[in-house]
C-alpha atoms as a PDB file:
ATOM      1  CA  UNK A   1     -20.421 -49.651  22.615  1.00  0.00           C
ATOM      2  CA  UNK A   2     -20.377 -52.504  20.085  1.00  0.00           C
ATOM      3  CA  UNK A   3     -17.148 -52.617  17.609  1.00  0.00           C
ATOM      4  CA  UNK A   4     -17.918 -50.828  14.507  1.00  0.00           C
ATOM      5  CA  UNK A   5     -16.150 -51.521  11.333  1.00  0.00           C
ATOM      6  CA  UNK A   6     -16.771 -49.012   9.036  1.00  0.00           C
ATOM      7  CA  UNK A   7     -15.152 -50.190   6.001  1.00  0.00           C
ATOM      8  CA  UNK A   8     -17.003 -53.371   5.527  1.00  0.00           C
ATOM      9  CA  UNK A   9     -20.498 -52.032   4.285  1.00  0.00           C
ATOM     10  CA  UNK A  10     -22.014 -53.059   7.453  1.00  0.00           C
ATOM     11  CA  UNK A  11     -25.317 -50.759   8.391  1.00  0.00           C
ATOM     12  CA  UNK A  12     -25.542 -49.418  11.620  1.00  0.00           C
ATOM     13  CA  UNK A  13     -29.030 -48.907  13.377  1.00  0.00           C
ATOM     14  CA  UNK A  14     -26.750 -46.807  16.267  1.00  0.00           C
ATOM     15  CA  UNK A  15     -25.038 -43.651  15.267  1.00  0.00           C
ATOM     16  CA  UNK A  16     -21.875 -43.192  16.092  1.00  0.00           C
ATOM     17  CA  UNK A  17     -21.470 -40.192  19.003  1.00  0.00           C
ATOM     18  CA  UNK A  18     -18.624 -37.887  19.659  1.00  0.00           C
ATOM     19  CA  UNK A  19     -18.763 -38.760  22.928  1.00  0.00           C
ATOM     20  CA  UNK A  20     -18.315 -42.000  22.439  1.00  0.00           C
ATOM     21  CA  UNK A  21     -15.049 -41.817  21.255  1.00  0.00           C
ATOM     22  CA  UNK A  22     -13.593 -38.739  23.250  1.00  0.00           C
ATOM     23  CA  UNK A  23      -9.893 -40.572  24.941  1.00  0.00           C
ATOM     24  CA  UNK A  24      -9.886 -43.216  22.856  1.00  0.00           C
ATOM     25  CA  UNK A  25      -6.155 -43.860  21.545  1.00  0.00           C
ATOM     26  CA  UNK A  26      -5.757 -43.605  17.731  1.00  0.00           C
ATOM     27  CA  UNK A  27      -3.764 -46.036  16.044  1.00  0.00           C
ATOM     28  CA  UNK A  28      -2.937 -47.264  12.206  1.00  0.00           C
ATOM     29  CA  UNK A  29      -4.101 -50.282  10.782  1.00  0.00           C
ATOM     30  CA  UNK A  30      -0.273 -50.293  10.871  1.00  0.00           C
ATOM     31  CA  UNK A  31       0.026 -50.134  14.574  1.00  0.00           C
ATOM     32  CA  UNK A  32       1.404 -46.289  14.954  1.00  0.00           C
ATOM     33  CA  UNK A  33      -0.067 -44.925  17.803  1.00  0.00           C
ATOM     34  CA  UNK A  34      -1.358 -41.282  16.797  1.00  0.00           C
ATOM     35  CA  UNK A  35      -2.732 -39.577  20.186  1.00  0.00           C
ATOM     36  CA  UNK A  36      -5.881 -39.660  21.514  1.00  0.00           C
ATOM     37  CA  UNK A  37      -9.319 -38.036  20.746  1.00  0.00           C
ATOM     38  CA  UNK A  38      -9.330 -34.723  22.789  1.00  0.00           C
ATOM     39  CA  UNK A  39     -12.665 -33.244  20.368  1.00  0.00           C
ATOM     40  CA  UNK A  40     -14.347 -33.811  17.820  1.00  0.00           C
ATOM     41  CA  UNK A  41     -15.637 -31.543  14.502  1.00  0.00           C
ATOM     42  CA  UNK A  42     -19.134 -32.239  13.474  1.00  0.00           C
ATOM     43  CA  UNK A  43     -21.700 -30.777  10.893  1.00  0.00           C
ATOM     44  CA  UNK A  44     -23.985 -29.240  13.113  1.00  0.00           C
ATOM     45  CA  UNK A  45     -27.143 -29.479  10.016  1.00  0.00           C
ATOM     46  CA  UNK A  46     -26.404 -33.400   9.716  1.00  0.00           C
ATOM     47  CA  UNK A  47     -24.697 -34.248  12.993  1.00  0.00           C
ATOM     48  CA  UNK A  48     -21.637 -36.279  10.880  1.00  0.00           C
ATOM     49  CA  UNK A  49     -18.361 -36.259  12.233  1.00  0.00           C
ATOM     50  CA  UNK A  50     -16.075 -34.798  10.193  1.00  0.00           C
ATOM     51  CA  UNK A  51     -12.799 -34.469  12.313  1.00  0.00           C
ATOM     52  CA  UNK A  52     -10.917 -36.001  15.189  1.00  0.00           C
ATOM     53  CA  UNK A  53      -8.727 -33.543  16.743  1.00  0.00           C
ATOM     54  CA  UNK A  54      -5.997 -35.319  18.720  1.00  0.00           C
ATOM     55  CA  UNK A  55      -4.002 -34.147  22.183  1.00  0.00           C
ATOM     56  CA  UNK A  56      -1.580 -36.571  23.563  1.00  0.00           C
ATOM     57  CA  UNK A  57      -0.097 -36.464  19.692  1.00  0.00           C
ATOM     58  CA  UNK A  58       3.106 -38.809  18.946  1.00  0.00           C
ATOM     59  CA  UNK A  59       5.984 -37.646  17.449  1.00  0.00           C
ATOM     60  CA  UNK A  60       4.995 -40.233  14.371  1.00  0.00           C
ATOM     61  CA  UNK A  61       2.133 -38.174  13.859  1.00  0.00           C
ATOM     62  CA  UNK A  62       3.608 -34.530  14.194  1.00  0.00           C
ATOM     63  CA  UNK A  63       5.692 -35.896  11.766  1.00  0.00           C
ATOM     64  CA  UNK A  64       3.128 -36.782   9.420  1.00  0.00           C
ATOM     65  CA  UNK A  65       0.634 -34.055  10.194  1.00  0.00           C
ATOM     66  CA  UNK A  66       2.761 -31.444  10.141  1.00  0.00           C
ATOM     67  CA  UNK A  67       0.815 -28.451  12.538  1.00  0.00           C
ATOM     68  CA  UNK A  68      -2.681 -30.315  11.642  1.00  0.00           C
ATOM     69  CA  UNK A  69      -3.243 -31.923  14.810  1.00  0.00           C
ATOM     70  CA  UNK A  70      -6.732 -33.219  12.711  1.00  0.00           C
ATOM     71  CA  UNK A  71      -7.612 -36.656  11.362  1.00  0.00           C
ATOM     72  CA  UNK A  72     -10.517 -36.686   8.675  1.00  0.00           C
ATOM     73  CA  UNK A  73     -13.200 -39.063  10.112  1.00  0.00           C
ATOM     74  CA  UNK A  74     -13.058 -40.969   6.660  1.00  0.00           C
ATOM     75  CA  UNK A  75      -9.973 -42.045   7.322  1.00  0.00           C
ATOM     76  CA  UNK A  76     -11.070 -43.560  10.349  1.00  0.00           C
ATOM     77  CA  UNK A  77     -11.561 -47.822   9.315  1.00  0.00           C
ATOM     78  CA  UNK A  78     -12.867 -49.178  12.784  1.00  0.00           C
ATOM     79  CA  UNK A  79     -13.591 -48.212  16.093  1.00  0.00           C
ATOM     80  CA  UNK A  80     -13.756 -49.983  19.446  1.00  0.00           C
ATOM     81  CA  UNK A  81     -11.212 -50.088  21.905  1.00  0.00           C
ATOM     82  CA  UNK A  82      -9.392 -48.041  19.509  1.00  0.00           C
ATOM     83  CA  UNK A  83     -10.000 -45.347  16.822  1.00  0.00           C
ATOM     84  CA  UNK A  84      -8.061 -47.409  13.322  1.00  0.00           C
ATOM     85  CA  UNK A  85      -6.943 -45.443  10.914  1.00  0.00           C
ATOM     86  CA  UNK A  86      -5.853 -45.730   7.868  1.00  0.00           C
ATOM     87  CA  UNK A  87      -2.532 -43.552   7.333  1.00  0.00           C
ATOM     88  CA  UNK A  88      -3.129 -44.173   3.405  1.00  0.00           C
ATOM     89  CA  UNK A  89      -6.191 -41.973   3.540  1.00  0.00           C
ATOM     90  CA  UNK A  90      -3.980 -39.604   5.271  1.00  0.00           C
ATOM     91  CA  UNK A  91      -1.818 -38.419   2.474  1.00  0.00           C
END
């Protein structure tokens, strides 16, 4: 799967699969390592992601998290060999 940056306006013709992404480490733009993606929440009418639930979670992000082990997909900037985040979106 192609890097997608999905901050920059860029269309996609592929849609971006749960599946895709399941293991994938999650990271800041900062560089805090998160977890990994252990599921995924989707609208089952549309098919859009609307969660990444995390296992292998960091201390950094218990901390910031609290007992929501979720990240909103719209906080999610870019995703390749990594899921980027951005922690601003976050709070």
């Amino acid at each position: 799967m192609a890097k997608v940056n999905l901050r920059k306006g860029i269309i996609m013709e592929e849609r971006i699969r749960g599946k895709d992404i399941m293991g994938k480490t999650v990271v800041s733009k900062e560089g805090r390592k998160f977890g990994s993606v252990g599921d995924v929440t989707f609208d089952p009418s549309t098919g859009e992601l609307l969660k990444l639930v995390l296992t292998n979670v960091t201390q950094y992000a218990k901390n910031l998290l609290g007992s929501e082990m979720r990240i909103p997909f719209s906080a999610v900037v870019s995703i390749g060999d990594f899921v980027i985040l951005s922690e601003e979106d976050l709070v």
